[in-house]
PDB file of N, CA and C in Angstrom:
ATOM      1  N   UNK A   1     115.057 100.830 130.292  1.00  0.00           N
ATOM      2  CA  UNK A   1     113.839 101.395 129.755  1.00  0.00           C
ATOM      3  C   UNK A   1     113.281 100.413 128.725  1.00  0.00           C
ATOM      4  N   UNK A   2     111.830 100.057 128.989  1.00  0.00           N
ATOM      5  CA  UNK A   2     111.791  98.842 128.108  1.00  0.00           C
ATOM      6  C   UNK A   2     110.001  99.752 126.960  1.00  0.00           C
ATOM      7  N   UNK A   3     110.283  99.675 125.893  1.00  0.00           N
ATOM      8  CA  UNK A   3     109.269 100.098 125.195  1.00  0.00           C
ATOM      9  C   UNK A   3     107.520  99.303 125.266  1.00  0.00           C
ATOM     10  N   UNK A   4     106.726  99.093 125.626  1.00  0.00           N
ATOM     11  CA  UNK A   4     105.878  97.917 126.433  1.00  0.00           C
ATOM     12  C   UNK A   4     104.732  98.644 124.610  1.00  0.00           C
ATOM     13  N   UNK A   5     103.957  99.497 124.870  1.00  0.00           N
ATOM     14  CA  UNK A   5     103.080  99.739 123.967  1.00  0.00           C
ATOM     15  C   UNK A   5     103.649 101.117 122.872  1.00  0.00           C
ATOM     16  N   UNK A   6     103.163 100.784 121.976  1.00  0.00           N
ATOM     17  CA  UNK A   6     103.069 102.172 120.557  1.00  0.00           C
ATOM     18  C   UNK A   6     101.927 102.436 120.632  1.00  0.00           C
ATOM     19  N   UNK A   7     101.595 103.765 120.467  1.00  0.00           N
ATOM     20  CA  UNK A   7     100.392 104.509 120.035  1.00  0.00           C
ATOM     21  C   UNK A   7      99.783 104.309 118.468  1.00  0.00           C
ATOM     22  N   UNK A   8      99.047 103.272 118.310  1.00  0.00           N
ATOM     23  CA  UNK A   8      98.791 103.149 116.722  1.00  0.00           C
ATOM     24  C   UNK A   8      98.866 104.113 115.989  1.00  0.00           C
ATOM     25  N   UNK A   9      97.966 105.019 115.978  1.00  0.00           N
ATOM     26  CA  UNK A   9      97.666 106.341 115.656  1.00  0.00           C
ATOM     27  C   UNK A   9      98.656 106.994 115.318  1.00  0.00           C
ATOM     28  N   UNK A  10      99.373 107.272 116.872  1.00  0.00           N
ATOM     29  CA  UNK A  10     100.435 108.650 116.434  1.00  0.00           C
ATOM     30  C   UNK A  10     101.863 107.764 115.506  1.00  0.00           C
ATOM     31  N   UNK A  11     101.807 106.191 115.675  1.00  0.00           N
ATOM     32  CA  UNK A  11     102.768 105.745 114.437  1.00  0.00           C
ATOM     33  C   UNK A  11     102.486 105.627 112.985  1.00  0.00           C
ATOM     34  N   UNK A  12     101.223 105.839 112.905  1.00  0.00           N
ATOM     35  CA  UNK A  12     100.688 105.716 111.490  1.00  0.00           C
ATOM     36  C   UNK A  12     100.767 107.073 111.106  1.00  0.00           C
ATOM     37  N   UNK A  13     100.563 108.131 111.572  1.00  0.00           N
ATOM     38  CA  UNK A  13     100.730 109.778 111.485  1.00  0.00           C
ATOM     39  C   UNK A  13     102.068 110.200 111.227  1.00  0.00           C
ATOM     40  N   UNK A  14     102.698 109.461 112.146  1.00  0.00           N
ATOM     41  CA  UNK A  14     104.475 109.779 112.046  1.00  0.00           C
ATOM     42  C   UNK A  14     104.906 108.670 110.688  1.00  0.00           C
ATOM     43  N   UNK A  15     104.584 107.453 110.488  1.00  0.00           N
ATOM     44  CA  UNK A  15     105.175 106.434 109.117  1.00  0.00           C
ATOM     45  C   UNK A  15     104.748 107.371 107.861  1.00  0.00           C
ATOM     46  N   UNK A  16     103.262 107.960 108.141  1.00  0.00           N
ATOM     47  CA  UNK A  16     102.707 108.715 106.733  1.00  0.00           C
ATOM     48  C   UNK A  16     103.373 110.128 106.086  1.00  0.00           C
ATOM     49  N   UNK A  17     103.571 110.771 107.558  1.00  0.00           N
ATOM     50  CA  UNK A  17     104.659 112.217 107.150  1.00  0.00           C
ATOM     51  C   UNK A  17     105.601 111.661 106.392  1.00  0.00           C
ATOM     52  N   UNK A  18     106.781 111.023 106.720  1.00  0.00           N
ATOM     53  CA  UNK A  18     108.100 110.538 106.648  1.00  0.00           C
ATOM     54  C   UNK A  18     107.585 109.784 105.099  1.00  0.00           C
ATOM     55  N   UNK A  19     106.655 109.296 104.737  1.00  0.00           N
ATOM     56  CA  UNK A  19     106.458 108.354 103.448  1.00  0.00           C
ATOM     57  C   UNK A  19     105.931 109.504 102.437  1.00  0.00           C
ATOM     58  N   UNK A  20     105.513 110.569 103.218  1.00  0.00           N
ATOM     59  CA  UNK A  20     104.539 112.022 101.711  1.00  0.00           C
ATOM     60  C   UNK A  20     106.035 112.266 101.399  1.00  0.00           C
ATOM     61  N   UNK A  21     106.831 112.388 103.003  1.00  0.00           N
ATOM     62  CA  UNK A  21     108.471 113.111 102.214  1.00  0.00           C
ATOM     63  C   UNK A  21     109.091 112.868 101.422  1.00  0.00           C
ATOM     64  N   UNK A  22     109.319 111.575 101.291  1.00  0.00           N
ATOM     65  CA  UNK A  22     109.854 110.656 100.376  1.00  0.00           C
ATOM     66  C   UNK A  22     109.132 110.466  99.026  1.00  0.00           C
ATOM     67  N   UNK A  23     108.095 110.069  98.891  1.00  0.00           N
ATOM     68  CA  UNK A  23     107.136 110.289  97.736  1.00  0.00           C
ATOM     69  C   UNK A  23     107.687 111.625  97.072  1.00  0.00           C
ATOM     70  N   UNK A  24     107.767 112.733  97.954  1.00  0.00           N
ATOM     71  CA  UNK A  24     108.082 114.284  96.807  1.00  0.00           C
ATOM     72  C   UNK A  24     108.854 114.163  96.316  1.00  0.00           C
ATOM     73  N   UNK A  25     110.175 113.752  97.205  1.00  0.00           N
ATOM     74  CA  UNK A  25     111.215 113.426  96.884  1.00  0.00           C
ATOM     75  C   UNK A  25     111.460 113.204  95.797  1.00  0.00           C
ATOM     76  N   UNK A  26     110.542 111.020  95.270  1.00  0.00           N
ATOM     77  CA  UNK A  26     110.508 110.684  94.235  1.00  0.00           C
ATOM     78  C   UNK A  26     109.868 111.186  93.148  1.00  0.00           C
ATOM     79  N   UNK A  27     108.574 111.981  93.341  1.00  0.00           N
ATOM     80  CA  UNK A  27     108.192 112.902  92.295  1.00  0.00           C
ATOM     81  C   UNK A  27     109.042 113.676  91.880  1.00  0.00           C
ATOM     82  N   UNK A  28     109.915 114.570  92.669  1.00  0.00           N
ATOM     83  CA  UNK A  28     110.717 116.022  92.005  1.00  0.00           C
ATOM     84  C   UNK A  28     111.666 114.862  91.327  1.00  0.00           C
ATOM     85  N   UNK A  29     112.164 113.910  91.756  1.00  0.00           N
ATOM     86  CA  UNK A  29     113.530 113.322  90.613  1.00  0.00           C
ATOM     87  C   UNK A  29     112.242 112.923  89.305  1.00  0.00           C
ATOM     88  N   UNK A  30     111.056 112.278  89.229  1.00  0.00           N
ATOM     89  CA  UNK A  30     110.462 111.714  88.132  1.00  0.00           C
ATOM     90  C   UNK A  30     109.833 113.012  87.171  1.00  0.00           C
ATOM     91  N   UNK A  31     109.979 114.199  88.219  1.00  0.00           N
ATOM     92  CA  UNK A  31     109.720 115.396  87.421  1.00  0.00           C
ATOM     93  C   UNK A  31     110.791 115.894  86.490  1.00  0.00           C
ATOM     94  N   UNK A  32     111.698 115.875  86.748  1.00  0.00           N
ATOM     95  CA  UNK A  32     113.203 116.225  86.217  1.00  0.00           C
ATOM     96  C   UNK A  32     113.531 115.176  85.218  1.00  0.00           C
ATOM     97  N   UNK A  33     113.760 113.672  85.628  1.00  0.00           N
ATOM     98  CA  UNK A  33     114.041 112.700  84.483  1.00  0.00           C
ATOM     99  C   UNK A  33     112.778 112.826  83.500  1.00  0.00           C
ATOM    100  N   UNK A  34     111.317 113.005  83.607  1.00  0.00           N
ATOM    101  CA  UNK A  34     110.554 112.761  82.797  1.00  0.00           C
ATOM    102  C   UNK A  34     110.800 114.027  81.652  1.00  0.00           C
ATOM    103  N   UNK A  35     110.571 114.904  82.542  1.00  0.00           N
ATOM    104  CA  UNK A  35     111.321 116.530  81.757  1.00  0.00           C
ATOM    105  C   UNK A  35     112.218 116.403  80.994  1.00  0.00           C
ATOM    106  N   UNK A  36     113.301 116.060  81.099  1.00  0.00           N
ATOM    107  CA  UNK A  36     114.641 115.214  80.330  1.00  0.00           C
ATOM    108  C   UNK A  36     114.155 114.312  78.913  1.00  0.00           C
ATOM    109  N   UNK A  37     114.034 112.895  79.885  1.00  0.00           N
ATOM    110  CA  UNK A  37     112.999 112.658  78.681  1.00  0.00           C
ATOM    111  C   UNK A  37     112.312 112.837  77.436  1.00  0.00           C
ATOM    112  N   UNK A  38     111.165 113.641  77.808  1.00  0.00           N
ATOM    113  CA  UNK A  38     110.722 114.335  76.566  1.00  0.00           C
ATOM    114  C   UNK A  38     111.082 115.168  75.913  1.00  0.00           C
ATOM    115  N   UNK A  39     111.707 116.025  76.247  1.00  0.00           N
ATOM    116  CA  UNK A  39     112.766 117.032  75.771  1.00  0.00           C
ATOM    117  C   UNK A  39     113.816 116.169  74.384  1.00  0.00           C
ATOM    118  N   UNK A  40     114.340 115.189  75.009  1.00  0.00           N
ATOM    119  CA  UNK A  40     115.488 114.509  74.263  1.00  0.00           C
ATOM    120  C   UNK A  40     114.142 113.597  72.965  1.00  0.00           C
ATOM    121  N   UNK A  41     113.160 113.104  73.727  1.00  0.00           N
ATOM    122  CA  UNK A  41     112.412 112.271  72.791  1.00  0.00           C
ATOM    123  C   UNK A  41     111.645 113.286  71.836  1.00  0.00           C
ATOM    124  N   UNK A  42     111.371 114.407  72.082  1.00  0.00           N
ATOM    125  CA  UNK A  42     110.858 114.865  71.309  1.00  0.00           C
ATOM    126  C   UNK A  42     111.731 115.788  70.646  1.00  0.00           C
ATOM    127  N   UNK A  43     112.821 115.976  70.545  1.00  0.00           N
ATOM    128  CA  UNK A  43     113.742 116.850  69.876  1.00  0.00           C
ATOM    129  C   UNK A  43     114.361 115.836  68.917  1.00  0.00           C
ATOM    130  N   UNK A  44     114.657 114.401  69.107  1.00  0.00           N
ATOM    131  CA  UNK A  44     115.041 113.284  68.680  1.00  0.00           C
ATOM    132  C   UNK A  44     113.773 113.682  66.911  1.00  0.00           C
ATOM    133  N   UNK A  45     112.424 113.492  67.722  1.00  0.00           N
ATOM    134  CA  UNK A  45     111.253 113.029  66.546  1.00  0.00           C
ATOM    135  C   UNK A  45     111.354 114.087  65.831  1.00  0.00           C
ATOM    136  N   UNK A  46     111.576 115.386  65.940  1.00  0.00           N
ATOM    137  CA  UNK A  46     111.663 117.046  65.661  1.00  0.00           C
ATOM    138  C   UNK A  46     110.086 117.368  65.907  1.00  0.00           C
ATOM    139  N   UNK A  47     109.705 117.126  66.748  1.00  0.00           N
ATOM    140  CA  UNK A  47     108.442 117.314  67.881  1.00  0.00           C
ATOM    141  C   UNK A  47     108.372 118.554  68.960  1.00  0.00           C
ATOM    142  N   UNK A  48     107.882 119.140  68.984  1.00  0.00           N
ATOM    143  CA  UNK A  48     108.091 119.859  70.579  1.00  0.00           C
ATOM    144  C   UNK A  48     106.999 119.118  71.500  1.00  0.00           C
ATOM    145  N   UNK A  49     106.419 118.126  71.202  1.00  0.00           N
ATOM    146  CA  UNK A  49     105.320 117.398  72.396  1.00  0.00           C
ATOM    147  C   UNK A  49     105.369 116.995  73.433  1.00  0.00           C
ATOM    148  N   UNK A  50     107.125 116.210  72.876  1.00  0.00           N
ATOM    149  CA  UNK A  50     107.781 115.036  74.484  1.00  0.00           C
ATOM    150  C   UNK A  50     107.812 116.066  75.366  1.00  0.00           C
ATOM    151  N   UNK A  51     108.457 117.195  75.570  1.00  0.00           N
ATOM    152  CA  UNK A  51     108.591 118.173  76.383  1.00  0.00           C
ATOM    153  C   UNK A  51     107.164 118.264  77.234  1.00  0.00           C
ATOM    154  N   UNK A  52     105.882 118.739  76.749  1.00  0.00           N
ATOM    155  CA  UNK A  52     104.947 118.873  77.556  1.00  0.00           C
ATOM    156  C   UNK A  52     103.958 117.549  78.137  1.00  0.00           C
ATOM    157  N   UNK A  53     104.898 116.537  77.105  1.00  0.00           N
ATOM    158  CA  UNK A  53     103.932 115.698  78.301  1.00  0.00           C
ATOM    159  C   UNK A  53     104.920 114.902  79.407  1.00  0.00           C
ATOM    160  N   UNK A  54     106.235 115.045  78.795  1.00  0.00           N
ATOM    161  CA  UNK A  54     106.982 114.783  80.273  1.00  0.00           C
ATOM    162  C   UNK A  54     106.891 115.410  81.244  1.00  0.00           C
ATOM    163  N   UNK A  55     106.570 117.239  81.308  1.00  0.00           N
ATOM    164  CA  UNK A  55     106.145 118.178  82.130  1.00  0.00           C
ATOM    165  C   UNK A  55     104.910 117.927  82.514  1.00  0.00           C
ATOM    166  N   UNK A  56     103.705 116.869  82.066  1.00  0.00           N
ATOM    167  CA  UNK A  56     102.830 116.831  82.873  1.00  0.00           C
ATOM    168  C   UNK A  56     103.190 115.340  83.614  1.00  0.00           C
ATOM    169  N   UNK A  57     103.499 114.444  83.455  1.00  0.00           N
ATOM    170  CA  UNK A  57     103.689 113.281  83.682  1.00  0.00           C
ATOM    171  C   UNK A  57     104.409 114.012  85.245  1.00  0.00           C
ATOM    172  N   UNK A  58     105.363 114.324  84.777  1.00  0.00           N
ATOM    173  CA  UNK A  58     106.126 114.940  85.954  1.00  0.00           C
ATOM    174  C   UNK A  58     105.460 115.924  87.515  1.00  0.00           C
ATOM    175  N   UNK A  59     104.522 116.767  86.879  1.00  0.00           N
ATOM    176  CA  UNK A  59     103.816 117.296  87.641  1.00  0.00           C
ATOM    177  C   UNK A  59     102.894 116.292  88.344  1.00  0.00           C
ATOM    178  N   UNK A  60     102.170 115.717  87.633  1.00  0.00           N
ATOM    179  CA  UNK A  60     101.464 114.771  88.662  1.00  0.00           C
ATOM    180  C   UNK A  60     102.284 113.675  89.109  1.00  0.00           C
ATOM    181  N   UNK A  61     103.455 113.566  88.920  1.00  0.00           N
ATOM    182  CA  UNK A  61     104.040 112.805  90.073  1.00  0.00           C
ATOM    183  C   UNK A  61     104.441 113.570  91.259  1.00  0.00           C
ATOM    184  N   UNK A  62     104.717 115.133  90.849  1.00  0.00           N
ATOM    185  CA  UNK A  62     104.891 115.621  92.230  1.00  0.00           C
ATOM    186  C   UNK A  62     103.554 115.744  93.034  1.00  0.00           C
ATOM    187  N   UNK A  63     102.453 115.817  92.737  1.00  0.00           N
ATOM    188  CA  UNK A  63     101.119 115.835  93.044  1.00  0.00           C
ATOM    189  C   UNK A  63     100.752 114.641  93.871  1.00  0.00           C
ATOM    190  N   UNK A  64     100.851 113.286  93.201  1.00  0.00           N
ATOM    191  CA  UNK A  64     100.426 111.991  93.472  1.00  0.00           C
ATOM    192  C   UNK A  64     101.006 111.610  94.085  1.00  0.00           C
ATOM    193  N   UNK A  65     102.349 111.388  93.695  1.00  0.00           N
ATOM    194  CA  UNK A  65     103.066 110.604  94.473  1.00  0.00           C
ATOM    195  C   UNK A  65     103.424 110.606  96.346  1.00  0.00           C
ATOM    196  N   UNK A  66     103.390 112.213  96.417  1.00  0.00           N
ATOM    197  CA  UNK A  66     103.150 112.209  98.022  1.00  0.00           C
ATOM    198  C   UNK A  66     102.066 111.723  98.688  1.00  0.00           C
ATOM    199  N   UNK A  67     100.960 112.055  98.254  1.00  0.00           N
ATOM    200  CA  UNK A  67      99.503 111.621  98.294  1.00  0.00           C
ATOM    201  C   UNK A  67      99.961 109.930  99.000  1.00  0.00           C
ATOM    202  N   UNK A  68     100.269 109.247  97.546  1.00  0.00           N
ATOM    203  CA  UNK A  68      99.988 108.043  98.059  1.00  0.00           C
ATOM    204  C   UNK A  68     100.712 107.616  98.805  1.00  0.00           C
ATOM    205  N   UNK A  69     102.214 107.510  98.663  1.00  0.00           N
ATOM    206  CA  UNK A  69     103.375 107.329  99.300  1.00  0.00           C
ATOM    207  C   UNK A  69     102.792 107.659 101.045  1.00  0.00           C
ATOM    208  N   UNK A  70     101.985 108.842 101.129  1.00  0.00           N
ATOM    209  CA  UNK A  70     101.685 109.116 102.765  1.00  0.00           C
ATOM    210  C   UNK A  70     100.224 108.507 103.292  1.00  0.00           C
ATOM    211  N   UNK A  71      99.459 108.062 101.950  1.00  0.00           N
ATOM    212  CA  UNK A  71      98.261 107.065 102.498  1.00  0.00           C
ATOM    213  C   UNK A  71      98.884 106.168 102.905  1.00  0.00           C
ATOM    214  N   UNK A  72      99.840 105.402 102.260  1.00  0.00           N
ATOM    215  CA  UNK A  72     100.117 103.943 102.461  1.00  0.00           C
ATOM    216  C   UNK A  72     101.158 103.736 103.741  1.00  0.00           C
ATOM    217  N   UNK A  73     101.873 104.830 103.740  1.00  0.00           N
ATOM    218  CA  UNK A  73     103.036 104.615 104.792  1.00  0.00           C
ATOM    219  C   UNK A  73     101.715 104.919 105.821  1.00  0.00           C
ATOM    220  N   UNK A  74     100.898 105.610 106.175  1.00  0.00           N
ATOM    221  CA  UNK A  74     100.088 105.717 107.440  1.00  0.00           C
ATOM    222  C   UNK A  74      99.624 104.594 107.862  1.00  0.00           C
ATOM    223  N   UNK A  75      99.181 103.320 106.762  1.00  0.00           N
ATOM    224  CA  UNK A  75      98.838 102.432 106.627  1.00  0.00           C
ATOM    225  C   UNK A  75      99.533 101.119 107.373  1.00  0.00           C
ATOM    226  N   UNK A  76     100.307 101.467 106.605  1.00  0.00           N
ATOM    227  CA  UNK A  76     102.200 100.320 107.150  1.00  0.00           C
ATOM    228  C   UNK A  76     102.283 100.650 108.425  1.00  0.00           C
ATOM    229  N   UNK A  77     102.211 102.053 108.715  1.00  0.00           N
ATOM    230  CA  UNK A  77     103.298 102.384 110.861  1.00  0.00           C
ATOM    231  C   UNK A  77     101.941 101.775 111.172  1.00  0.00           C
ATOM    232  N   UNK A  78     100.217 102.270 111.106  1.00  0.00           N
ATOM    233  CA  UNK A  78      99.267 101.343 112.111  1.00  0.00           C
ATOM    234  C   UNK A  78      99.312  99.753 111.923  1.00  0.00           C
ATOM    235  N   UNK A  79      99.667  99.341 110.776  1.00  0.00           N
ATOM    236  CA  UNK A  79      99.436  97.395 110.925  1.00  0.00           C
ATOM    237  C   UNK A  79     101.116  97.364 111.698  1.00  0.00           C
ATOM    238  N   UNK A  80     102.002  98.305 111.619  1.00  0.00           N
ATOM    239  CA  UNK A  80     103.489  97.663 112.125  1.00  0.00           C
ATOM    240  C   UNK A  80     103.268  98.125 113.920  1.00  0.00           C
ATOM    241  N   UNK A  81     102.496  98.926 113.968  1.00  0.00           N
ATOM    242  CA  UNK A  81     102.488  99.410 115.571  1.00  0.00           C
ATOM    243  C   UNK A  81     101.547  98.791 116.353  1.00  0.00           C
ATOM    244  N   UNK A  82     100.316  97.908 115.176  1.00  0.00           N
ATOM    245  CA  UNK A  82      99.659  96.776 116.356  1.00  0.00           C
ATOM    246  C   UNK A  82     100.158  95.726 116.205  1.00  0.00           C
ATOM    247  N   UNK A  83     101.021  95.309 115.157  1.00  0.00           N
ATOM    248  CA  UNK A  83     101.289  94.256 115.585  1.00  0.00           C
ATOM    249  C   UNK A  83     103.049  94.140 116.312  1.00  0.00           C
ATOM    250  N   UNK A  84     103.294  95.593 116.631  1.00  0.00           N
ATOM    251  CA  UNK A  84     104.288  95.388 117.820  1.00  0.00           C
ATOM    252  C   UNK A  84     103.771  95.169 119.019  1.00  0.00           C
ATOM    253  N   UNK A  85     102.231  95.738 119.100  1.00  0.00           N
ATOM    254  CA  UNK A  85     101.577  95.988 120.564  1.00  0.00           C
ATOM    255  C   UNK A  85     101.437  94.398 120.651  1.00  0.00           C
ATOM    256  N   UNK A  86     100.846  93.461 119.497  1.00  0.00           N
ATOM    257  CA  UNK A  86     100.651  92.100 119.689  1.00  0.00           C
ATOM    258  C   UNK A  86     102.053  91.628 120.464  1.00  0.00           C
ATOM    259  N   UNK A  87     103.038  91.609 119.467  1.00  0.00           N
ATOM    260  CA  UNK A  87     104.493  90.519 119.757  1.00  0.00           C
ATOM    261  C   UNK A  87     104.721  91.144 121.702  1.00  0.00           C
ATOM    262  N   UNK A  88     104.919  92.786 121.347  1.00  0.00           N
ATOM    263  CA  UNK A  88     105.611  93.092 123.202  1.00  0.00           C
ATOM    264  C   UNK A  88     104.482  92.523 124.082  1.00  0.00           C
ATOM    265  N   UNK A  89     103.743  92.133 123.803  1.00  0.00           N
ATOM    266  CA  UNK A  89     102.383  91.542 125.099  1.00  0.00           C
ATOM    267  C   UNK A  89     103.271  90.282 125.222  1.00  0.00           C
ATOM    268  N   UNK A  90     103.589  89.620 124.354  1.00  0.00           N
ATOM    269  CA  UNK A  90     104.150  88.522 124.453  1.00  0.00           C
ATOM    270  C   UNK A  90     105.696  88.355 124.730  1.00  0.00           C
ATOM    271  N   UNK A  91     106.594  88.970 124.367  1.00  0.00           N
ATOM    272  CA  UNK A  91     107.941  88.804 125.033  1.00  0.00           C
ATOM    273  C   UNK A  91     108.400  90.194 125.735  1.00  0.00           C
ATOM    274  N   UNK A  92     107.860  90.890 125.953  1.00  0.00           N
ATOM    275  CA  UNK A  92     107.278  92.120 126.949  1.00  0.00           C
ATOM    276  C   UNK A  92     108.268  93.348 126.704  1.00  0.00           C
ATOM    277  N   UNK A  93     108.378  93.446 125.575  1.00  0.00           N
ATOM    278  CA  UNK A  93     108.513  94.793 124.911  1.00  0.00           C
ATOM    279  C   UNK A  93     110.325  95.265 124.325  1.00  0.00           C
ATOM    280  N   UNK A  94     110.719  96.269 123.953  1.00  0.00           N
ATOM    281  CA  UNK A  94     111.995  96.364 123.374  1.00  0.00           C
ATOM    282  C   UNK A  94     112.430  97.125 124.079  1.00  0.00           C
ATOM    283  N   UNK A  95     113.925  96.101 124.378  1.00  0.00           N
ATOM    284  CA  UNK A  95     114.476  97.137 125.349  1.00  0.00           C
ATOM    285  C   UNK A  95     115.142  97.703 124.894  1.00  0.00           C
ATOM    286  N   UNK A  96     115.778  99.376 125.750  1.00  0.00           N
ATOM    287  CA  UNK A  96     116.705 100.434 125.262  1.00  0.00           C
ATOM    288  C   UNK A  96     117.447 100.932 126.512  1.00  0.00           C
ATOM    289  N   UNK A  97     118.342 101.130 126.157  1.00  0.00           N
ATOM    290  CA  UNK A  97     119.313 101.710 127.287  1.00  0.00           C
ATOM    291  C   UNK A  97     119.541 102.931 126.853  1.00  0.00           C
ATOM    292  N   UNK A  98     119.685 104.019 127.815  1.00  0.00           N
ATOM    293  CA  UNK A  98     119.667 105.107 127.608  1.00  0.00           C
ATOM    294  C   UNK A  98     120.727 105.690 128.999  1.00  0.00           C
ATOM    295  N   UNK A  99     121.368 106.746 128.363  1.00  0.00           N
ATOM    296  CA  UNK A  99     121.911 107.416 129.321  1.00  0.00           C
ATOM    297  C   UNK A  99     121.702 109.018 130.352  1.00  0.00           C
TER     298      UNK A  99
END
């Protein structure tokens, strides 16, 4: 079974899901360490501030960060899926064995 063409499209759709996932991912940990964070930095100063702005810092990373993380990965699978369509034209595609 030899792989000959990718669907640009449906690889840039499928790289972008898989990259929002990961992005949350990294938001919920930058939500939690930033949370941490301010908590300790502002209990350190005898502040209660660090707390709410590590809680926002944090929130818009869970916000943003999927966002972009899934613009850009959509971005990456279409330039990586034409230019597989380029290379397999030329040494005529990836093979797989399957049972």
């Amino acid at each position: 079974m030899v792989i000959k063409r990718i669907g640009v499209l449906s690889a840039g759709k499928l790289a972008g899901i898989i990259a929002a996932a990961i992005g949350l991912i990294v938001g919920l940990l930058l939500f939690l360490f930033s949370s941490l964070l301010g908590a300790v930095v502002g209990n350190s100063l005898g502040q209660g501030s660090g707390m709410a702005a590590g809680l926002a810092g944090g929130v818009a990373g869970i916000i943003v960060l999927p966002i972009l993380y899934g613009v850009f990965g959509f971005i990456g699978g279409v330039i990586q899926a034409f230019i597989y369509n380029l290379a397999a034209g030329v040494v005529g595609g990836l093979q797989i064995e399957v049972e």
